[in-house]
C-alpha atoms as a PDB file:
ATOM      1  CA  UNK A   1      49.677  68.153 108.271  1.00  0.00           C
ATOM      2  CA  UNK A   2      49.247  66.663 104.809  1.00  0.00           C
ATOM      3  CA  UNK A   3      49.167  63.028 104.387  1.00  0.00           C
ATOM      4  CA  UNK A   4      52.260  61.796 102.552  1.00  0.00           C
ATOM      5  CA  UNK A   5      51.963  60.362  99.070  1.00  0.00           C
ATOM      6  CA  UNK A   6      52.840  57.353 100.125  1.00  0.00           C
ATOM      7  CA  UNK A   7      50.454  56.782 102.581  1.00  0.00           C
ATOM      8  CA  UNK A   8      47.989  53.860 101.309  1.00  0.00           C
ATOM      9  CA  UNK A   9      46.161  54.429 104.450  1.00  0.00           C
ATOM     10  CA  UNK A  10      42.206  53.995 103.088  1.00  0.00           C
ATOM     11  CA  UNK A  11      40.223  57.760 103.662  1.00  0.00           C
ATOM     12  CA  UNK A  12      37.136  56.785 105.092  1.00  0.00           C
ATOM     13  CA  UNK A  13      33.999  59.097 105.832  1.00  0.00           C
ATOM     14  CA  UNK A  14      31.045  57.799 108.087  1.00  0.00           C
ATOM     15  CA  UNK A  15      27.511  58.637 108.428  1.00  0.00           C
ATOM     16  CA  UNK A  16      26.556  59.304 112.681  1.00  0.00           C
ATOM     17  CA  UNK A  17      25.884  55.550 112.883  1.00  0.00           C
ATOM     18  CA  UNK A  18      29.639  54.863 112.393  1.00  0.00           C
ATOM     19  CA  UNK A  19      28.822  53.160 108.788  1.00  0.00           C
ATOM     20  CA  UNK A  20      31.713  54.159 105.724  1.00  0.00           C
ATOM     21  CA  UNK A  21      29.556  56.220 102.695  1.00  0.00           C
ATOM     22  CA  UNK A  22      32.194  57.147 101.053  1.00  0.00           C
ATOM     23  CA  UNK A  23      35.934  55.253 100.933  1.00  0.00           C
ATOM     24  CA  UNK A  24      39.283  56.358  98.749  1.00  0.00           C
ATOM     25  CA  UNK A  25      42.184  53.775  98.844  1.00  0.00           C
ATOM     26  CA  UNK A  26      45.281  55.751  97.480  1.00  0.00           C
ATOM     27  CA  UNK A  27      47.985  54.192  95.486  1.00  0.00           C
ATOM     28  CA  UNK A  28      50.954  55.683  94.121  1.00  0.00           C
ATOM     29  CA  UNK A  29      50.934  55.982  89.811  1.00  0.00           C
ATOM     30  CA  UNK A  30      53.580  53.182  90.299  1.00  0.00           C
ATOM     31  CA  UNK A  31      51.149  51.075  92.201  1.00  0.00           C
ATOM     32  CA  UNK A  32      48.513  51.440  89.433  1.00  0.00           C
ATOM     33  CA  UNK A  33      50.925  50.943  86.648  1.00  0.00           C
ATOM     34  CA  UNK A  34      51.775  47.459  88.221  1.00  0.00           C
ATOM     35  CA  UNK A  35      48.211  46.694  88.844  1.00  0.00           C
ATOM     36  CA  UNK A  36      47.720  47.284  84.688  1.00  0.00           C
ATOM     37  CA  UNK A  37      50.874  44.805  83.640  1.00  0.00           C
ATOM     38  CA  UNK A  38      50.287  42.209  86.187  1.00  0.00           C
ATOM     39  CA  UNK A  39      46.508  42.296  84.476  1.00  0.00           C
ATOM     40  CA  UNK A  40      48.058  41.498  81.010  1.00  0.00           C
ATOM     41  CA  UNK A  41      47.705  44.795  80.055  1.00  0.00           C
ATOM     42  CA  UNK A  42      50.138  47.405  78.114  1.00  0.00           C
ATOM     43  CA  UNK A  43      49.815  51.072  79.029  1.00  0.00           C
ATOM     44  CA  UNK A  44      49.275  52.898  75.681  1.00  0.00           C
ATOM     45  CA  UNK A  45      48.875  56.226  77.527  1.00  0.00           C
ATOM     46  CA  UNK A  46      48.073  57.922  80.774  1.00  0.00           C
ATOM     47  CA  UNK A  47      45.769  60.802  81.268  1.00  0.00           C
ATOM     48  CA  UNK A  48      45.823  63.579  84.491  1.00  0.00           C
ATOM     49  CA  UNK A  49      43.034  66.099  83.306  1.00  0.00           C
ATOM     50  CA  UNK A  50      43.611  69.637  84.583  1.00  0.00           C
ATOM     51  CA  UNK A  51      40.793  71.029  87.087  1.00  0.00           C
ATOM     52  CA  UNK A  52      38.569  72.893  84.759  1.00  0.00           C
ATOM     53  CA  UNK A  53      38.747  76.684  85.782  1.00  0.00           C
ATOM     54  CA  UNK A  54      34.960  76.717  85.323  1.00  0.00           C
ATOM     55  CA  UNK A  55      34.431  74.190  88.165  1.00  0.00           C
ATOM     56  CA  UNK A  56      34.479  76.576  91.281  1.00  0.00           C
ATOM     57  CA  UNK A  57      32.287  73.493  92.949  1.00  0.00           C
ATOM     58  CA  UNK A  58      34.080  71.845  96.409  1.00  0.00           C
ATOM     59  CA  UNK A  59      33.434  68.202  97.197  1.00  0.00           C
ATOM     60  CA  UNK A  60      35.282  66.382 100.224  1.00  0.00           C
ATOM     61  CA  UNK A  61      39.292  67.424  99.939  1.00  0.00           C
ATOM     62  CA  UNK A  62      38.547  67.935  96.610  1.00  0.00           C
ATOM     63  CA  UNK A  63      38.693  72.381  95.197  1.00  0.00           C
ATOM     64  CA  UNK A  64      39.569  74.363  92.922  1.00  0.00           C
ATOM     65  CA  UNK A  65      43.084  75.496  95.118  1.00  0.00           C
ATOM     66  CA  UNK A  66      43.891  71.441  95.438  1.00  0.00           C
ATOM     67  CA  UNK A  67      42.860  70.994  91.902  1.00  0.00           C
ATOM     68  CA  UNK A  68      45.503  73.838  90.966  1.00  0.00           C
ATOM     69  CA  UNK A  69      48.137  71.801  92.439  1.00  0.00           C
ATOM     70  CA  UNK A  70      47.578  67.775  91.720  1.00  0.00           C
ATOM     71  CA  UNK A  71      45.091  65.740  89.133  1.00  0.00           C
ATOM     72  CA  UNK A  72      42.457  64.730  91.240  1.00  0.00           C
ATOM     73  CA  UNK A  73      41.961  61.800  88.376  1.00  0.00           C
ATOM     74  CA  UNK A  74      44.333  59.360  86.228  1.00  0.00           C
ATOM     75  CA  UNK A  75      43.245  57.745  83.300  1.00  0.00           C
ATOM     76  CA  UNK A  76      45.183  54.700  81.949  1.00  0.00           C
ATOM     77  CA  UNK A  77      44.980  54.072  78.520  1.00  0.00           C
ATOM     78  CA  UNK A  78      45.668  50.480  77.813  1.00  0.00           C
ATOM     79  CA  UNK A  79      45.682  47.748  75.764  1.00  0.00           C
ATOM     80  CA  UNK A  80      45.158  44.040  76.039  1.00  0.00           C
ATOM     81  CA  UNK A  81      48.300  41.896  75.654  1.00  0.00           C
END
């Protein structure tokens, strides 16, 4: 089953000892978009980059077929207030 959008659960993967190397703390666009005003910031633009059909690589949850459906990144444009 697919983890719901608003889960802000943290992903966590660990090495055999038990110990996180690698962490992803989800938050909603909303979420982020607060984080940038409360900061003092104005959001000039936001970016989601399309998966590049070139990029046949896998990494974690991360493929081409996930790619195809949801930005993998967000990039917030912003000024200083």
């Amino acid at each position: 089953m697919a983890a719901s959008y608003f889960d802000r659960t943290p992903y966590v993967e660990q090495d055999a000892a038990g110990r996180a190397v690698y962490v992803e703390h989800h938050r909603t666009l909303g979420d982020r978009v607060r984080d940038v005003v409360s900061g003092g910031f104005r959001l000039v633009d936001l970016v989601e980059p399309e998966w590049p059909r070139w990029n046949t690589q896998e990494w974690g949850g991360w493929s081409p077929l996930r790619g195809q459906l949801i930005p993998g990144t967000a990039i917030f444009v912003c000024e200083r207030d």
